[in-house]
Protein backbone atom coordinates (compact mmCIF):
# COMPACT_ATOMS: atom_id res chain seq x y z
CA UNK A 1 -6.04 28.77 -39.44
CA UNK A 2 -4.18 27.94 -36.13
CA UNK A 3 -0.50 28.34 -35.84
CA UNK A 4 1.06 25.53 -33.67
CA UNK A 5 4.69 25.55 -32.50
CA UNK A 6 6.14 22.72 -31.18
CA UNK A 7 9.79 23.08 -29.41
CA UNK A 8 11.69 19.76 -28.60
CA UNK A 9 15.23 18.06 -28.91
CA UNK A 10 13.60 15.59 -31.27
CA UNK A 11 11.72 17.12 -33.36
CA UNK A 12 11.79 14.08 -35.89
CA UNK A 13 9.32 13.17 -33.45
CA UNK A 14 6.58 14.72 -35.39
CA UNK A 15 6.65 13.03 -38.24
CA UNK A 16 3.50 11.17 -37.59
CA UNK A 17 1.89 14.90 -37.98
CA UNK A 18 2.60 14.43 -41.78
CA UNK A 19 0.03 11.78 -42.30
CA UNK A 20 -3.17 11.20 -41.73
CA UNK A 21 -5.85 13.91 -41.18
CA UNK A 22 -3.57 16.20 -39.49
CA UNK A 23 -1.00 15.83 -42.21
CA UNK A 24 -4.67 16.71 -44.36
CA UNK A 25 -4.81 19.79 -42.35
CA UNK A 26 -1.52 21.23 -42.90
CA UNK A 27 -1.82 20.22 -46.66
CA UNK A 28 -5.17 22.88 -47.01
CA UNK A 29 -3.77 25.33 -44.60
CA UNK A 30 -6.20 24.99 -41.82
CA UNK A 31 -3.24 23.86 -39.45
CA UNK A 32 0.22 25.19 -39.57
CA UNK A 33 3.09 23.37 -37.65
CA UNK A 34 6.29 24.67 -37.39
CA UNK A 35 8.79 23.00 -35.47
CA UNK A 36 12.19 24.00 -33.55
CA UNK A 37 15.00 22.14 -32.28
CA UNK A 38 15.78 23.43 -29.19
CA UNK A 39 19.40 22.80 -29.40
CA UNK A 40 19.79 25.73 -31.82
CA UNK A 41 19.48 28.05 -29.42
CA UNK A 42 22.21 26.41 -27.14
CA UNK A 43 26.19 28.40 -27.36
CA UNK A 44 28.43 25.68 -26.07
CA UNK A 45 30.05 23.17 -28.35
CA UNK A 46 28.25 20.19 -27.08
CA UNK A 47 24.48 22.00 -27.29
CA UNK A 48 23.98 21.47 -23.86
CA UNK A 49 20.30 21.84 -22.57
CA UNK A 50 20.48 19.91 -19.23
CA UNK A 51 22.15 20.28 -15.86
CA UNK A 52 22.60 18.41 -12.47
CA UNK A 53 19.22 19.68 -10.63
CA UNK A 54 20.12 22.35 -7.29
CA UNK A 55 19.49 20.21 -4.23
CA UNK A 56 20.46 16.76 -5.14
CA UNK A 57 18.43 13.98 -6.70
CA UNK A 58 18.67 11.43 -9.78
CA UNK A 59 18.50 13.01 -13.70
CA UNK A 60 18.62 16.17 -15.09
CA UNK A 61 17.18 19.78 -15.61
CA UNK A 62 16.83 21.33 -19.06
CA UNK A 63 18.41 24.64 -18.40
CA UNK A 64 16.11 27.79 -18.33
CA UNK A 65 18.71 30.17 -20.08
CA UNK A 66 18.25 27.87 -23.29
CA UNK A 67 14.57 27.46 -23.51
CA UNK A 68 14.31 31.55 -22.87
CA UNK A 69 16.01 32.45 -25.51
CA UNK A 70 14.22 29.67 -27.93
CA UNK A 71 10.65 30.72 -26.68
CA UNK A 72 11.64 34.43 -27.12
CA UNK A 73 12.99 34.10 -30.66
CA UNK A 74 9.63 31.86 -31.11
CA UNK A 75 6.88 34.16 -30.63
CA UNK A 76 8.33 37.23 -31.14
CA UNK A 77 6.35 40.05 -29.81
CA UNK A 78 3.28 37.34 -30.12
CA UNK A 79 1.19 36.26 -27.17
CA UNK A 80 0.37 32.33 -27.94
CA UNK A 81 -0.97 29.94 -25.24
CA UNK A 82 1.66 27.75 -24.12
CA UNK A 83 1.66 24.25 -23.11
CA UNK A 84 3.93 22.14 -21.13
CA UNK A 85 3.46 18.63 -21.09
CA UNK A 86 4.32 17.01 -17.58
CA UNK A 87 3.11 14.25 -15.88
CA UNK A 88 2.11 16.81 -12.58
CA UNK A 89 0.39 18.91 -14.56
CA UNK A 90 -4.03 19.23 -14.62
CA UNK A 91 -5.53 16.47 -16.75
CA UNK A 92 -5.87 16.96 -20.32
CA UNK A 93 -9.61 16.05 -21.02
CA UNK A 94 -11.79 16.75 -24.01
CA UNK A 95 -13.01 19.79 -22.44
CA UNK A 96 -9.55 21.05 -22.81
CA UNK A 97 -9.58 19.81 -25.65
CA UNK A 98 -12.54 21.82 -27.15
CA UNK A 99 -10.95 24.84 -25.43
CA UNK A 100 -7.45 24.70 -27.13
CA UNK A 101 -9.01 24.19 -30.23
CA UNK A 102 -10.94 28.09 -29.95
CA UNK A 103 -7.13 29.12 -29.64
CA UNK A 104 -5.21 30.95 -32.77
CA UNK A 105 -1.59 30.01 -31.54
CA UNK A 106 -0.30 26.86 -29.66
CA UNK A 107 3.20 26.78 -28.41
CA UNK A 108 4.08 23.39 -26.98
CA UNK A 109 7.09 22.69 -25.44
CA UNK A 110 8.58 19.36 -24.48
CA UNK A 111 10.33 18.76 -21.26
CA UNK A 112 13.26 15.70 -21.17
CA UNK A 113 15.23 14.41 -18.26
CA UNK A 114 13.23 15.42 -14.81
CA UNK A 115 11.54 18.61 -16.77
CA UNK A 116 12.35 22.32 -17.63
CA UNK A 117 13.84 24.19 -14.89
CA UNK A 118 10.34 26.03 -13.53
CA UNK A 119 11.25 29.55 -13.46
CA UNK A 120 10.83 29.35 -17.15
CA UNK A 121 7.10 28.62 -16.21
CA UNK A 122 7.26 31.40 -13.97
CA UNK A 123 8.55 33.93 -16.28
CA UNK A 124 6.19 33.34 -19.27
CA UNK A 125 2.95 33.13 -17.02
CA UNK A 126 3.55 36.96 -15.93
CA UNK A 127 2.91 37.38 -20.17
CA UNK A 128 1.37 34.41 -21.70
CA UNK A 129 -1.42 31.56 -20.47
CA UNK A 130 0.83 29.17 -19.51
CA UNK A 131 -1.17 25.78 -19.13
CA UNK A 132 1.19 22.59 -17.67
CA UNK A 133 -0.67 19.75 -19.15
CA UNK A 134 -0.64 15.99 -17.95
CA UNK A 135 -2.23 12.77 -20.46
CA UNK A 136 -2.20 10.31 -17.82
CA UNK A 137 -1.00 9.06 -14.38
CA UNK A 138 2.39 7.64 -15.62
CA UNK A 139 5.78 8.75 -16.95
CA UNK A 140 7.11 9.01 -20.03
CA UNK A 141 10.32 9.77 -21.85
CA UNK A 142 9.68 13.21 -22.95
CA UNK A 143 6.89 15.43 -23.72
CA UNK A 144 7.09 14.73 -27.34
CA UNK A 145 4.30 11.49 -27.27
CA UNK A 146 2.15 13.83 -25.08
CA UNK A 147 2.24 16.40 -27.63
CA UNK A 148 1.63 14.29 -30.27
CA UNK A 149 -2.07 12.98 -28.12
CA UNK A 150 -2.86 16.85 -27.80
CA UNK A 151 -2.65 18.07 -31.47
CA UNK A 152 -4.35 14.98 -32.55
CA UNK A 153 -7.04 15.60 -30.18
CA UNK A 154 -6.93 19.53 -30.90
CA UNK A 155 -6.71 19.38 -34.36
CA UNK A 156 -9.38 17.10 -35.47
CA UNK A 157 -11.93 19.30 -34.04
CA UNK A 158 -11.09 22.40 -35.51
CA UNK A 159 -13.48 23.08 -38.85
CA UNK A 160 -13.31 20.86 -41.68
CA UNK A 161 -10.85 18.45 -40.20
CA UNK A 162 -13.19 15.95 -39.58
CA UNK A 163 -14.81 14.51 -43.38
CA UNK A 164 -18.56 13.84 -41.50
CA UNK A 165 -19.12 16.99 -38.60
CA UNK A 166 -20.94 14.88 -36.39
CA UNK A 167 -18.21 12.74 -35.72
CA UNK A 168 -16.70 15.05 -33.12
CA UNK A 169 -20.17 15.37 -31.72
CA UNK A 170 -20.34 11.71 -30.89
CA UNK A 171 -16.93 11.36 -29.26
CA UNK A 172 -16.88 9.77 -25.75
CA UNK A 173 -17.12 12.61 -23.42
CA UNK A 174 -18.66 14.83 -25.71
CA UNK A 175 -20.69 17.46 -24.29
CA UNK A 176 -24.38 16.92 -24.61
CA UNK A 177 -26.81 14.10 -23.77
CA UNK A 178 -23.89 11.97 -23.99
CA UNK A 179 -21.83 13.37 -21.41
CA UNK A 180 -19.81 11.27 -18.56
CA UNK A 181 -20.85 8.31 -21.06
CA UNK A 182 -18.05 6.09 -23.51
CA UNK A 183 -19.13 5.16 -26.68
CA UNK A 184 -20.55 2.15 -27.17
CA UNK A 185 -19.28 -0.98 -29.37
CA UNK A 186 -19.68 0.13 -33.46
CA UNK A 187 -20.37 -2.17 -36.68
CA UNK A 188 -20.20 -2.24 -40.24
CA UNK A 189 -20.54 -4.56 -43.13
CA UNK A 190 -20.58 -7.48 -43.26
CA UNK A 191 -23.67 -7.91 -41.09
CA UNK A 192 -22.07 -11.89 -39.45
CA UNK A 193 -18.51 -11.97 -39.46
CA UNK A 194 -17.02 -15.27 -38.91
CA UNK A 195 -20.10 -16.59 -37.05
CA UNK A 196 -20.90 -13.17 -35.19
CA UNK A 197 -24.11 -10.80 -35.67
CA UNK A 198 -24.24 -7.68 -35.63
CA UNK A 199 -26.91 -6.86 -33.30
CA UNK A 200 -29.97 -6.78 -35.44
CA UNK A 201 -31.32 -3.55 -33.63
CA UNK A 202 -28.73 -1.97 -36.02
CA UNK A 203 -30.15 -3.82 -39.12
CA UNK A 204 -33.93 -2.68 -38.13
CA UNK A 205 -33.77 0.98 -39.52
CA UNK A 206 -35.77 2.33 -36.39
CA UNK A 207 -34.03 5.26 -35.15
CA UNK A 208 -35.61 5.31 -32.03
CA UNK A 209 -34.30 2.07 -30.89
CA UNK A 210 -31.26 2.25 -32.60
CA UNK A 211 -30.64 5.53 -30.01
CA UNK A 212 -31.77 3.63 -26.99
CA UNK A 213 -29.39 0.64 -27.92
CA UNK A 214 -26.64 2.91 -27.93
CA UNK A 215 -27.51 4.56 -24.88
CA UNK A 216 -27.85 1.73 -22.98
CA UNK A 217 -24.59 0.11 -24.48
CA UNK A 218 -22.61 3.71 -23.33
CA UNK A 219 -24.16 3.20 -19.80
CA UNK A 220 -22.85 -0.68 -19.37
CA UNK A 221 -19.43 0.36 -21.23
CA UNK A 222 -18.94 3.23 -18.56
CA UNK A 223 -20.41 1.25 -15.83
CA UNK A 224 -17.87 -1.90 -16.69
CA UNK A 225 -14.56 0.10 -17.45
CA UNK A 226 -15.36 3.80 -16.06
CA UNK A 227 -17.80 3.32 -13.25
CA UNK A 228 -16.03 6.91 -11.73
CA UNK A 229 -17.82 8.48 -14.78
CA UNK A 230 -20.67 7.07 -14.23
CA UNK A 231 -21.35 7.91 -10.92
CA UNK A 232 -21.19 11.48 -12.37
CA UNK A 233 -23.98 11.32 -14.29
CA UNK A 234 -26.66 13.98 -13.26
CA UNK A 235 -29.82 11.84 -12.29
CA UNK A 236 -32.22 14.55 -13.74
CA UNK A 237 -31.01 13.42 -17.57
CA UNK A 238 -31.42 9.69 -16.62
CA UNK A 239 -34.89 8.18 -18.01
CA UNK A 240 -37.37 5.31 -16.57
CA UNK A 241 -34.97 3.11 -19.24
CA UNK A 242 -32.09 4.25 -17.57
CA UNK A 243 -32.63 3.70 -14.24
CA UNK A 244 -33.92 0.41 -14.97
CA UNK A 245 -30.74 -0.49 -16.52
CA UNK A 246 -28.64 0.76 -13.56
CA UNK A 247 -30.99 -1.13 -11.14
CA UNK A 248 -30.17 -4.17 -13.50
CA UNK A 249 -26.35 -3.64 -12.92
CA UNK A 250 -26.96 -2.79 -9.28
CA UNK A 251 -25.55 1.01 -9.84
CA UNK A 252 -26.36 3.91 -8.03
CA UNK A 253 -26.25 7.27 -9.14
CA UNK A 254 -25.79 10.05 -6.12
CA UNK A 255 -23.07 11.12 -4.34
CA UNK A 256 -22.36 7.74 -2.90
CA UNK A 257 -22.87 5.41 -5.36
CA UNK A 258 -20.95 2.38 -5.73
CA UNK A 259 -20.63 -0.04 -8.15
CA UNK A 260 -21.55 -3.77 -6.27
């Protein structure tokens, strides 16, 4: 089982982490979320948890005095990993991913306003892995959508989450053959859908070719809307196939490869 905490001032947030197969999870016991408000742990009338930031500047600091004592009273005499969502933080990828989900205990906490004042950062690192996470190249609100990406992405890979094991295997940047590849476009029934086909590779029950559709599909998907990935892709794992289809698409794959 892994324990996650999540600390935020809206922790109605999470609902979302009720449903689905996350809320699943939690129901068997092979995730358990707890959630805090942060506020709680605030002593003045108003449950303040922000202040004017030292040095000048537009919006607010969440105070460090407020989220110490809330961590401390969180884990105890425990040593979980913690994560801070913020948009300056290292990417959060699927290898990170993978790696979080090999972890016993989470503890998440959500910044607000222009962050968490970062000597809170500073004091937990001397005693915890402190990790300060980033989804994207943009800013949100608060940390509490970021959170939600990172236990959905975390918890479907821990064991049993997932109904067919594979799945997880197949994601988009996946480690394996696939790797530095998206996925390519999926079908089910019905095989012509308002005048489209599936592709009748799909339909012919060769395996084989069904695999070396899908490759190529992955390579002209990550070409068209990822060609950074795709440039890199480790030329020893690309076939005669392959590097026809990258000649096709005029794609290099080296150190200097562009996409023309």
């Amino acid at each position: 089982m892994m324990r996650l905490d999540i600390v935020s001032i809206f922790p109605e947030y999470f609902t979302p982490l009720d449903v689905s197969l996350i809320g699943k999870a939690r129901e068997r016991g092979t995730l358990d979320v707890r959630l805090h408000q942060l506020r709680d742990w605030t002593r003045d009338v108003h449950k303040t948890v922000d202040d004017t930031p030292y040095g000048g500047g537009p919006g607010m600091v969440m105070k460090p005095e407020v989220w110490g004592e809330a961590i401390d009273d969180v884990i105890g005499d425990g040593t979980p990993r913690m994560i801070v969502p913020t948009p300056s933080g290292r990417p959060f990828t699927q290898e990170l991913a993978q790696e979080l989900a090999r972890e016993p205990w989470l503890l998440f906490c959500c910044g607000r306003y222009e962050g968490i004042d970062s000597r809170v950062m500073t004091e937990y690192g001397s005693r915890l892995r402190v990790d300060e996470v980033s989804i994207g190249d943009y800013v949100l609100a608060g940390g509490e959508v970021a959170v939600l990406v990172m236990v959905e992405a975390i918890g479907r890979l821990l064991p049993g989450v997932l109904g067919n094991a594979c799945s997880a295997v197949d994601d988009s940047f996946a480690p394996g053959a696939m790797r530095n590849l998206l996925e390519g476009p999926v079908y089910t029934k019905p095989p012509v859908w308002r005048g489209h086909e599936v592709p009748a590779v799909l339909l012919s029950g060769h395996h084989g070719k069904v695999a070396r559709w899908r490759r190529d599909q992955a390579l002209r998907r990550t070409i068209a809307n990822r060609p950074e990935l795709a440039a890199g892709l480790d030329p020893a794992t690309l076939d005669k196939h392959d590097r026809a289809l990258l000649g096709e698409l005029s794609f290099r794959v080296g150190p200097e490869d562009v996409a023309n």
